[in-house]
N, C-alpha and C. Protein backbone atom coordinates (compact mmCIF):
# COMPACT_ATOMS: atom_id res chain seq x y z
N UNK A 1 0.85 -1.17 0.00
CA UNK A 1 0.00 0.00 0.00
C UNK A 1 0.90 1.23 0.00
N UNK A 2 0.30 2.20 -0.85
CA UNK A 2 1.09 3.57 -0.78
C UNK A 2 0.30 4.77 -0.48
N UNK A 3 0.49 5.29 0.07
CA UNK A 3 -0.74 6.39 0.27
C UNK A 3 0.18 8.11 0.39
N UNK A 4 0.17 9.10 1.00
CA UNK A 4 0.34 10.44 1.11
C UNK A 4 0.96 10.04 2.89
N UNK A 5 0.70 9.47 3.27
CA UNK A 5 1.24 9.33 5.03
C UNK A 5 1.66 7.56 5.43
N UNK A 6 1.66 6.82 4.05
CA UNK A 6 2.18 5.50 4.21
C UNK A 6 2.82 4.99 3.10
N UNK A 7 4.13 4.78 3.64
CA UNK A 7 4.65 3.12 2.64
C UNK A 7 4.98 2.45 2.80
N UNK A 8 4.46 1.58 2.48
CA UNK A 8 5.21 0.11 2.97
C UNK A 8 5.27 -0.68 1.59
N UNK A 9 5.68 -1.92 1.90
CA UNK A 9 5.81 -2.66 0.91
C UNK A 9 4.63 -2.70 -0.30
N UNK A 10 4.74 -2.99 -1.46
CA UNK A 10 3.28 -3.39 -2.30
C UNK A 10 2.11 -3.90 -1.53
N UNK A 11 0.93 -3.81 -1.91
CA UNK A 11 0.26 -4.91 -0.77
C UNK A 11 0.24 -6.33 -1.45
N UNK A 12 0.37 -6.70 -2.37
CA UNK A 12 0.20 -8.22 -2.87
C UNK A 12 1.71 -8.79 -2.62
N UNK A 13 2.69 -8.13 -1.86
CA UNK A 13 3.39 -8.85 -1.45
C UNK A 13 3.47 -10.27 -0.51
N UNK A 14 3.99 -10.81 -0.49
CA UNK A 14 3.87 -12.19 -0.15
C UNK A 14 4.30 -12.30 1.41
N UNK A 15 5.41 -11.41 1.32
CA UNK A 15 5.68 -11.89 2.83
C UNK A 15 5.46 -10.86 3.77
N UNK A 16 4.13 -10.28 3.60
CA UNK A 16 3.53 -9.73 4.65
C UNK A 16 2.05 -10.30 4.31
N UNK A 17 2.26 -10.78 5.78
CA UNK A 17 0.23 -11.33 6.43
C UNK A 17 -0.48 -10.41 7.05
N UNK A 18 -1.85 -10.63 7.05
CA UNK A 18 -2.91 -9.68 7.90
C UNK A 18 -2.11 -9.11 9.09
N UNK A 19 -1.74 -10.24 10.35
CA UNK A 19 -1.19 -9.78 11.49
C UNK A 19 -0.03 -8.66 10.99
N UNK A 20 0.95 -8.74 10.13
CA UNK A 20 2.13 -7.76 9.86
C UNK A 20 1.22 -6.33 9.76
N UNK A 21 0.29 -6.51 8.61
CA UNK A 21 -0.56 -4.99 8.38
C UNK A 21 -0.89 -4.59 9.00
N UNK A 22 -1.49 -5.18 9.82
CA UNK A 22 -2.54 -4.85 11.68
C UNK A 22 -1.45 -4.04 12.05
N UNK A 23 -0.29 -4.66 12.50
CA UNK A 23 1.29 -4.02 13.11
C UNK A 23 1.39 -2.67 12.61
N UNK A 24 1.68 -2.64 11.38
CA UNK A 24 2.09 -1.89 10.21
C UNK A 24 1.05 -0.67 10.52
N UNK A 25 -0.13 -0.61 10.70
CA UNK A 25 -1.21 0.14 10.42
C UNK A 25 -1.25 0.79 12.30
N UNK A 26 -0.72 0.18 13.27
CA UNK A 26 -0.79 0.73 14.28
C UNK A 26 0.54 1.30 14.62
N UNK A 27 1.55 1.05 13.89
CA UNK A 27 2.83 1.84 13.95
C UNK A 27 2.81 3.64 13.78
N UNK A 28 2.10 3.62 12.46
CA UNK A 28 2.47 4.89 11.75
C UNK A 28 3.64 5.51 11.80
N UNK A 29 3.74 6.43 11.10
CA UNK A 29 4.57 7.26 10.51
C UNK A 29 5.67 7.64 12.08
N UNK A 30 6.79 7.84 11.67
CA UNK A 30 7.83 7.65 13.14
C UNK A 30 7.74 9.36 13.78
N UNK A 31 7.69 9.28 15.16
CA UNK A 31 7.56 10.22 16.07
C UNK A 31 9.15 10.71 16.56
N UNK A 32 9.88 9.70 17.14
CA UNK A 32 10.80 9.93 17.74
C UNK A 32 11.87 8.71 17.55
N UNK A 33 13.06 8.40 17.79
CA UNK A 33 13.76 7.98 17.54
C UNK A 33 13.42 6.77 18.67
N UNK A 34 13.28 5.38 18.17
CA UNK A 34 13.13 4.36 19.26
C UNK A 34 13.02 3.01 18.19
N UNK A 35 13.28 2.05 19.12
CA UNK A 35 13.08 0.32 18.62
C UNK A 35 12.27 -0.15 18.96
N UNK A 36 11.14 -1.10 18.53
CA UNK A 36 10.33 -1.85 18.89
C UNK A 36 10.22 -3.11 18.18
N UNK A 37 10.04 -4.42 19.35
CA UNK A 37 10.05 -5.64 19.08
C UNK A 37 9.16 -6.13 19.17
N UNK A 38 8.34 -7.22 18.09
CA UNK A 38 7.13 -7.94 18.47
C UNK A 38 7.48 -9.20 18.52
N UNK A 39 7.70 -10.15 19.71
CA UNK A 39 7.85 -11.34 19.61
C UNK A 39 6.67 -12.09 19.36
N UNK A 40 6.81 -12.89 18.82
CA UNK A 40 5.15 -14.02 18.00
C UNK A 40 5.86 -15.78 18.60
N UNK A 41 4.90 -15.87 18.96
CA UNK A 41 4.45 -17.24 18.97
C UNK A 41 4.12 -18.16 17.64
N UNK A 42 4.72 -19.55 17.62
CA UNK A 42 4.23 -20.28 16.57
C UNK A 42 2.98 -20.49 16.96
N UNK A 43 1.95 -20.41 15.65
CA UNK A 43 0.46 -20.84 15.85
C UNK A 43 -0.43 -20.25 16.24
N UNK A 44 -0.24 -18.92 17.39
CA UNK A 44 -0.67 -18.11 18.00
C UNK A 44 -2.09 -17.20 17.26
N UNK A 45 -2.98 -17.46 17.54
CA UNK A 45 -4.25 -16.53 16.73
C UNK A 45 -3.71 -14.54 17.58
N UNK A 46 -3.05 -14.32 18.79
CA UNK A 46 -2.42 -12.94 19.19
C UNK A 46 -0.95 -13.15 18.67
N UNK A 47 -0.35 -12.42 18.48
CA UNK A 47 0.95 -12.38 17.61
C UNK A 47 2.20 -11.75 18.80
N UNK A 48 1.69 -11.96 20.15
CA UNK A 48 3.03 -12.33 21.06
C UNK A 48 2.70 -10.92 21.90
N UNK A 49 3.95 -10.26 22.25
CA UNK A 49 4.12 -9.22 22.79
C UNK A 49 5.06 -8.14 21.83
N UNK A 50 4.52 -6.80 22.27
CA UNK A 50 5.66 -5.84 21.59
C UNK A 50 6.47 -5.24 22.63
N UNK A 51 7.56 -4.59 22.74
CA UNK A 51 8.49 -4.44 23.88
C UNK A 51 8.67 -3.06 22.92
N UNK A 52 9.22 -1.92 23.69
CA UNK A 52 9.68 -0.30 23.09
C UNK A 52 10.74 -0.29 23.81
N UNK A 53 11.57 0.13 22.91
CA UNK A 53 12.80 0.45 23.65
C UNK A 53 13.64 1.65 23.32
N UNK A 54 12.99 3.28 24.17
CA UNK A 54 12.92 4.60 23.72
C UNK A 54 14.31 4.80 24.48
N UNK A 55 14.54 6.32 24.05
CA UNK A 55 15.76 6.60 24.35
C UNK A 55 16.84 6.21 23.25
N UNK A 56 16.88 6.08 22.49
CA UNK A 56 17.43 5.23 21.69
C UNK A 56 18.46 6.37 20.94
N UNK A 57 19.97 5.91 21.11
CA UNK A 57 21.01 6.91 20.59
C UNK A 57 21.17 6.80 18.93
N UNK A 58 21.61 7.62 18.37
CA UNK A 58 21.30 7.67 17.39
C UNK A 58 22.41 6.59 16.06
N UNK A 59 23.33 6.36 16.61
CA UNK A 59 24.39 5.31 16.40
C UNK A 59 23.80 4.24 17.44
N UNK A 60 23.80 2.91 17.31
CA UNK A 60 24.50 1.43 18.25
C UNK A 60 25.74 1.34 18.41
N UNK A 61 25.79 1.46 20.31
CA UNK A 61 26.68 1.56 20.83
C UNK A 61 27.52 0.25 20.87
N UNK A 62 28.75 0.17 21.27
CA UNK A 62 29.19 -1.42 20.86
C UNK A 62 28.52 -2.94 21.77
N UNK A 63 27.57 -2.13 23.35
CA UNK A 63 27.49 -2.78 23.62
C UNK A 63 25.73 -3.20 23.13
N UNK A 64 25.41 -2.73 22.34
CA UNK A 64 24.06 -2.95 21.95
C UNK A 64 23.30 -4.11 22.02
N UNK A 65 24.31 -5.36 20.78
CA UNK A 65 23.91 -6.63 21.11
C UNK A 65 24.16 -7.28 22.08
N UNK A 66 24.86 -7.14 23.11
CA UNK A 66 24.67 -7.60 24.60
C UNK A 66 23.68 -7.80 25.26
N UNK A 67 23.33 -6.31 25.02
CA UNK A 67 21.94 -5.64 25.64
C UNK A 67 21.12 -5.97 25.54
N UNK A 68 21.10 -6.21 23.67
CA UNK A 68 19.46 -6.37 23.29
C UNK A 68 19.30 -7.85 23.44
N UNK A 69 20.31 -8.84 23.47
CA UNK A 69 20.66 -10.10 23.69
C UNK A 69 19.79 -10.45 25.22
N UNK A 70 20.37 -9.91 26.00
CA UNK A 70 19.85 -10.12 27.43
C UNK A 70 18.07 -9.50 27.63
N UNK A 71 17.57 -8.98 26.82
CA UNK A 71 16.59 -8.18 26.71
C UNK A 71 15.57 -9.52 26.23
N UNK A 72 16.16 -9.76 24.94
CA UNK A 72 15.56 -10.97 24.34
C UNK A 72 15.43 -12.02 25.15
N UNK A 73 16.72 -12.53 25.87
CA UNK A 73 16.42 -14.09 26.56
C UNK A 73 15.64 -14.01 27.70
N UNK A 74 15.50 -12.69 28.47
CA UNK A 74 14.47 -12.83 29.76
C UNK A 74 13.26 -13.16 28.57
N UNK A 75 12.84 -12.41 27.76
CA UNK A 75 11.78 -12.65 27.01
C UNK A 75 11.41 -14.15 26.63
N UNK A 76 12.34 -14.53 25.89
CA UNK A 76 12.40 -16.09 25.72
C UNK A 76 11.85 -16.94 26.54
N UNK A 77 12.95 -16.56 27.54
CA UNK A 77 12.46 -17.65 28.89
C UNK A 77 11.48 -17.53 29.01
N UNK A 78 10.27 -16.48 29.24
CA UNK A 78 9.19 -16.36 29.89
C UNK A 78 7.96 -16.68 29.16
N UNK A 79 8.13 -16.66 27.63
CA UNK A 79 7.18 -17.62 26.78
C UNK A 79 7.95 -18.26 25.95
N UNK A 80 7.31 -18.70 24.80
CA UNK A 80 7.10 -19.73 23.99
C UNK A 80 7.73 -18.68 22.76
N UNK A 81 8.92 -17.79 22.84
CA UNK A 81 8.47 -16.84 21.49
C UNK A 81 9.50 -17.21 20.69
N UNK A 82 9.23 -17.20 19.42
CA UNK A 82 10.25 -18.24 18.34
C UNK A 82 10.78 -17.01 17.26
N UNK A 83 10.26 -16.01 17.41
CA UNK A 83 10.55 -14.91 16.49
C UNK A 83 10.39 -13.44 16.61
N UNK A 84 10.98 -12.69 16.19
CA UNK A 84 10.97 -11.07 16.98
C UNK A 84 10.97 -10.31 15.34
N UNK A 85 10.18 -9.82 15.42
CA UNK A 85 10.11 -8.65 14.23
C UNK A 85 10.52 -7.26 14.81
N UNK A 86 11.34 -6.73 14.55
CA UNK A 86 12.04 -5.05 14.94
C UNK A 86 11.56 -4.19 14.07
N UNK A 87 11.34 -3.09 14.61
CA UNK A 87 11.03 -2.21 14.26
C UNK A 87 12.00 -0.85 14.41
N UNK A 88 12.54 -0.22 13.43
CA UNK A 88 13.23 0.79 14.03
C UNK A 88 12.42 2.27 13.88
N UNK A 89 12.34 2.89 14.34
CA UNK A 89 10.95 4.15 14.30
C UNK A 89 12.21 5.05 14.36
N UNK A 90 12.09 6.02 13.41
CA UNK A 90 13.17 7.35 13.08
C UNK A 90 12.26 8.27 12.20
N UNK A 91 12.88 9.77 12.53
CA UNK A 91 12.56 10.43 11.41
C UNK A 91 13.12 10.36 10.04
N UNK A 92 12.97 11.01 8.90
CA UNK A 92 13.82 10.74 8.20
C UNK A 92 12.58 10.20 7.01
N UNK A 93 13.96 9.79 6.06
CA UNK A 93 13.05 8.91 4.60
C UNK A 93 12.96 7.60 5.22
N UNK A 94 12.58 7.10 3.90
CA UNK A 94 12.33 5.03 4.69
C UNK A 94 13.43 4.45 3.82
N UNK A 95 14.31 5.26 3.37
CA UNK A 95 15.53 4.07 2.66
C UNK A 95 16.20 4.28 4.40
N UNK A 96 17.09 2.61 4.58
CA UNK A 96 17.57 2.55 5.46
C UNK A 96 19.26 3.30 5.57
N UNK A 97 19.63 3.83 6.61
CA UNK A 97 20.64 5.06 6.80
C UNK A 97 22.01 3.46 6.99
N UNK A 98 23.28 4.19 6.71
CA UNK A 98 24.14 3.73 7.46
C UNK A 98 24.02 3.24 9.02
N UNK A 99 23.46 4.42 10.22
CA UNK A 99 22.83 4.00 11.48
C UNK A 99 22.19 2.91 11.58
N UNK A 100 20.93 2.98 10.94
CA UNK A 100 19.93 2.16 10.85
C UNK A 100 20.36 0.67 10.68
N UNK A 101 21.38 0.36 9.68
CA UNK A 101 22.25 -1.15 9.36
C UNK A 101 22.72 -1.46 10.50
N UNK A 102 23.36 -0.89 11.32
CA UNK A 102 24.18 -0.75 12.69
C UNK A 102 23.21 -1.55 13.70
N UNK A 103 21.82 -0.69 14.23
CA UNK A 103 20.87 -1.32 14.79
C UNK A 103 20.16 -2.56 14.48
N UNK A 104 19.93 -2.62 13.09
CA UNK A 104 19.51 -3.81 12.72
C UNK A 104 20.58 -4.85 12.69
N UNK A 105 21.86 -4.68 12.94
CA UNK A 105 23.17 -5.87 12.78
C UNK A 105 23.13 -6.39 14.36
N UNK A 106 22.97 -5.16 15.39
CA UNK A 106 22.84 -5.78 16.49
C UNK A 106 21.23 -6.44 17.08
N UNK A 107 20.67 -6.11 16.53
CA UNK A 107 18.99 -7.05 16.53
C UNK A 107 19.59 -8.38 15.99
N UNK A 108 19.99 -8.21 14.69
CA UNK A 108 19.77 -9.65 14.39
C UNK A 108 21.00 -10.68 15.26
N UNK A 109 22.31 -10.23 15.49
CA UNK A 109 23.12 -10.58 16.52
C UNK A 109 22.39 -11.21 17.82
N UNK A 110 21.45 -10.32 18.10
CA UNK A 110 21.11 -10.61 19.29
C UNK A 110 20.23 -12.20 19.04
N UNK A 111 19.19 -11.66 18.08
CA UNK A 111 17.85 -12.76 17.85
C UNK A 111 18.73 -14.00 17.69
N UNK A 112 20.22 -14.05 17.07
CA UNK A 112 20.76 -15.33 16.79
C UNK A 112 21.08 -15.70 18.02
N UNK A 113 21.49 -15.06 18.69
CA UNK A 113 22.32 -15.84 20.09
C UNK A 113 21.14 -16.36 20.71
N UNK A 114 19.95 -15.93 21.07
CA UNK A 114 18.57 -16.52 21.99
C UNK A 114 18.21 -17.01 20.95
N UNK A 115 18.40 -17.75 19.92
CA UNK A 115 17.33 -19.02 18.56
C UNK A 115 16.36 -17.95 18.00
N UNK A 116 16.20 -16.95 18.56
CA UNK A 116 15.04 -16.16 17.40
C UNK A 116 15.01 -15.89 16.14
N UNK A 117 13.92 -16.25 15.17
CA UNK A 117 13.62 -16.47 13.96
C UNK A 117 13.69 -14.79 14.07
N UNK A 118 14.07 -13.98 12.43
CA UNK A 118 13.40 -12.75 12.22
C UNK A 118 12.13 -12.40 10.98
N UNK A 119 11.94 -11.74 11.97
CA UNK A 119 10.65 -11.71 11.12
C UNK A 119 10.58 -10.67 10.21
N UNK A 120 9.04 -9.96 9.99
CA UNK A 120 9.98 -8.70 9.01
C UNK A 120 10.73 -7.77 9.19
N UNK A 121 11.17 -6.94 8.80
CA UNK A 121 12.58 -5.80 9.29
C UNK A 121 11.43 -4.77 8.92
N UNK A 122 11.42 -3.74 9.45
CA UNK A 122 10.14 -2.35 9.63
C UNK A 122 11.09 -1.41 10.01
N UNK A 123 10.99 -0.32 9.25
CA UNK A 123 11.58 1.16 9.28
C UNK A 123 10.39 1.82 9.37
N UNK A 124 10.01 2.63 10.80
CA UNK A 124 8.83 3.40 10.48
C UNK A 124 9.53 4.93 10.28
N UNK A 125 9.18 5.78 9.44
CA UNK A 125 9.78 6.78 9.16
C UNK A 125 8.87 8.29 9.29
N UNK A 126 9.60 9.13 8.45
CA UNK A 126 8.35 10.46 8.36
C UNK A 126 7.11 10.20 8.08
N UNK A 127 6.88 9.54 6.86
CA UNK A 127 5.98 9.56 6.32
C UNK A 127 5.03 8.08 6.22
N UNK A 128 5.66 6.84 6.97
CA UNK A 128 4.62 6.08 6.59
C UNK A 128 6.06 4.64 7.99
N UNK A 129 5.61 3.34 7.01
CA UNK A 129 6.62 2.43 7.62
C UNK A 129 6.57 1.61 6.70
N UNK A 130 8.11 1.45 5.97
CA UNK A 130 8.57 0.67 4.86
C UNK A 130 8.80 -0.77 5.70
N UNK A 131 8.42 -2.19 4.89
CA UNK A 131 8.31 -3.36 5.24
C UNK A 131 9.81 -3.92 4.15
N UNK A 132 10.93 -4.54 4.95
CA UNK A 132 11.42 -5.49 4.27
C UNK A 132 11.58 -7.26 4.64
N UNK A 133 11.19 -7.70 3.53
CA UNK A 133 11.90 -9.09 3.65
C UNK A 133 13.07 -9.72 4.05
N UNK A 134 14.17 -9.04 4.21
CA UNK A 134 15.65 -9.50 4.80
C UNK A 134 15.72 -8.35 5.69
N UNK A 135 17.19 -8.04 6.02
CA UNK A 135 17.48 -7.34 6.57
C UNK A 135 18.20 -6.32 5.57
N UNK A 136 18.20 -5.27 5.75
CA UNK A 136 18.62 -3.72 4.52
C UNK A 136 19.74 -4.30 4.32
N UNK A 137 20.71 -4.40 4.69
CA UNK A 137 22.55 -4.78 4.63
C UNK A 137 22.24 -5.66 3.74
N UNK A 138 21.46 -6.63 3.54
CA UNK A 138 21.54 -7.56 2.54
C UNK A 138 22.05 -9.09 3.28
């Protein structure tokens, strides 16, 4: 879907489901600089928990994936959650920044060390929240 205050991926894209759009559609357009995680459950008809994690410097600091590592496994432990979709919320366009690769290198760092699957990668930006299939870095 593309609209005047949203973009995200095409909508006949494939690898976004109802639950992602639901996400997608309660995100909107980015306010302030912050991360947000939705961990999902396999099978789950609710799609897990979302976690915010404001304050957020504008570089990842070196100890980031530590952080977000230890952030994740209390999570883990405490359900059943097999996958974390991130969200990075910035101002700005929705192509992903040099920064932005940085944060998403330590997300996915992290999701590997606790077994977490990733799910989609979400840049919510000025104007809307771009959906990717991998991670931007490639």
């Amino acid at each position: 879907m593309t609209g005047r205050f949203r973009t995200i991926a095409p909508p006949d894209s494939t690898f976004i489901n109802d639950a992602d759009r639901q996400f997608i559609e309660a995100l909107g357009p980015a306010i302030r600089r912050q991360l947000w995680l939705r961990f999902d459950t396999p099978g789950a008809a609710t799609k897990g928990v979302v976690i915010q994690l404001d304050q957020l410097p504008a570089a990842a600091p070196p100890e980031a994936a530590a952080n977000l590592t230890n952030v994740m496994a209390a999570l883990v432990e405490q359900g059943n959650y097999t996958s974390v979709t991130p969200v990075l919320e910035r101002r700005g366009g929705p192509q992903p920044t040099a920064r932005d690769r940085e944060w998403m290198r330590a997300v996915r760092d992290a999701a590997e060390r606790v077994g977490l699957d990733i799910g989609l990668v979400l840049i919510s930006h000025s104007r809307g929240v771009r959906a990717y299939a991998q991670y931007p870095d490639g």
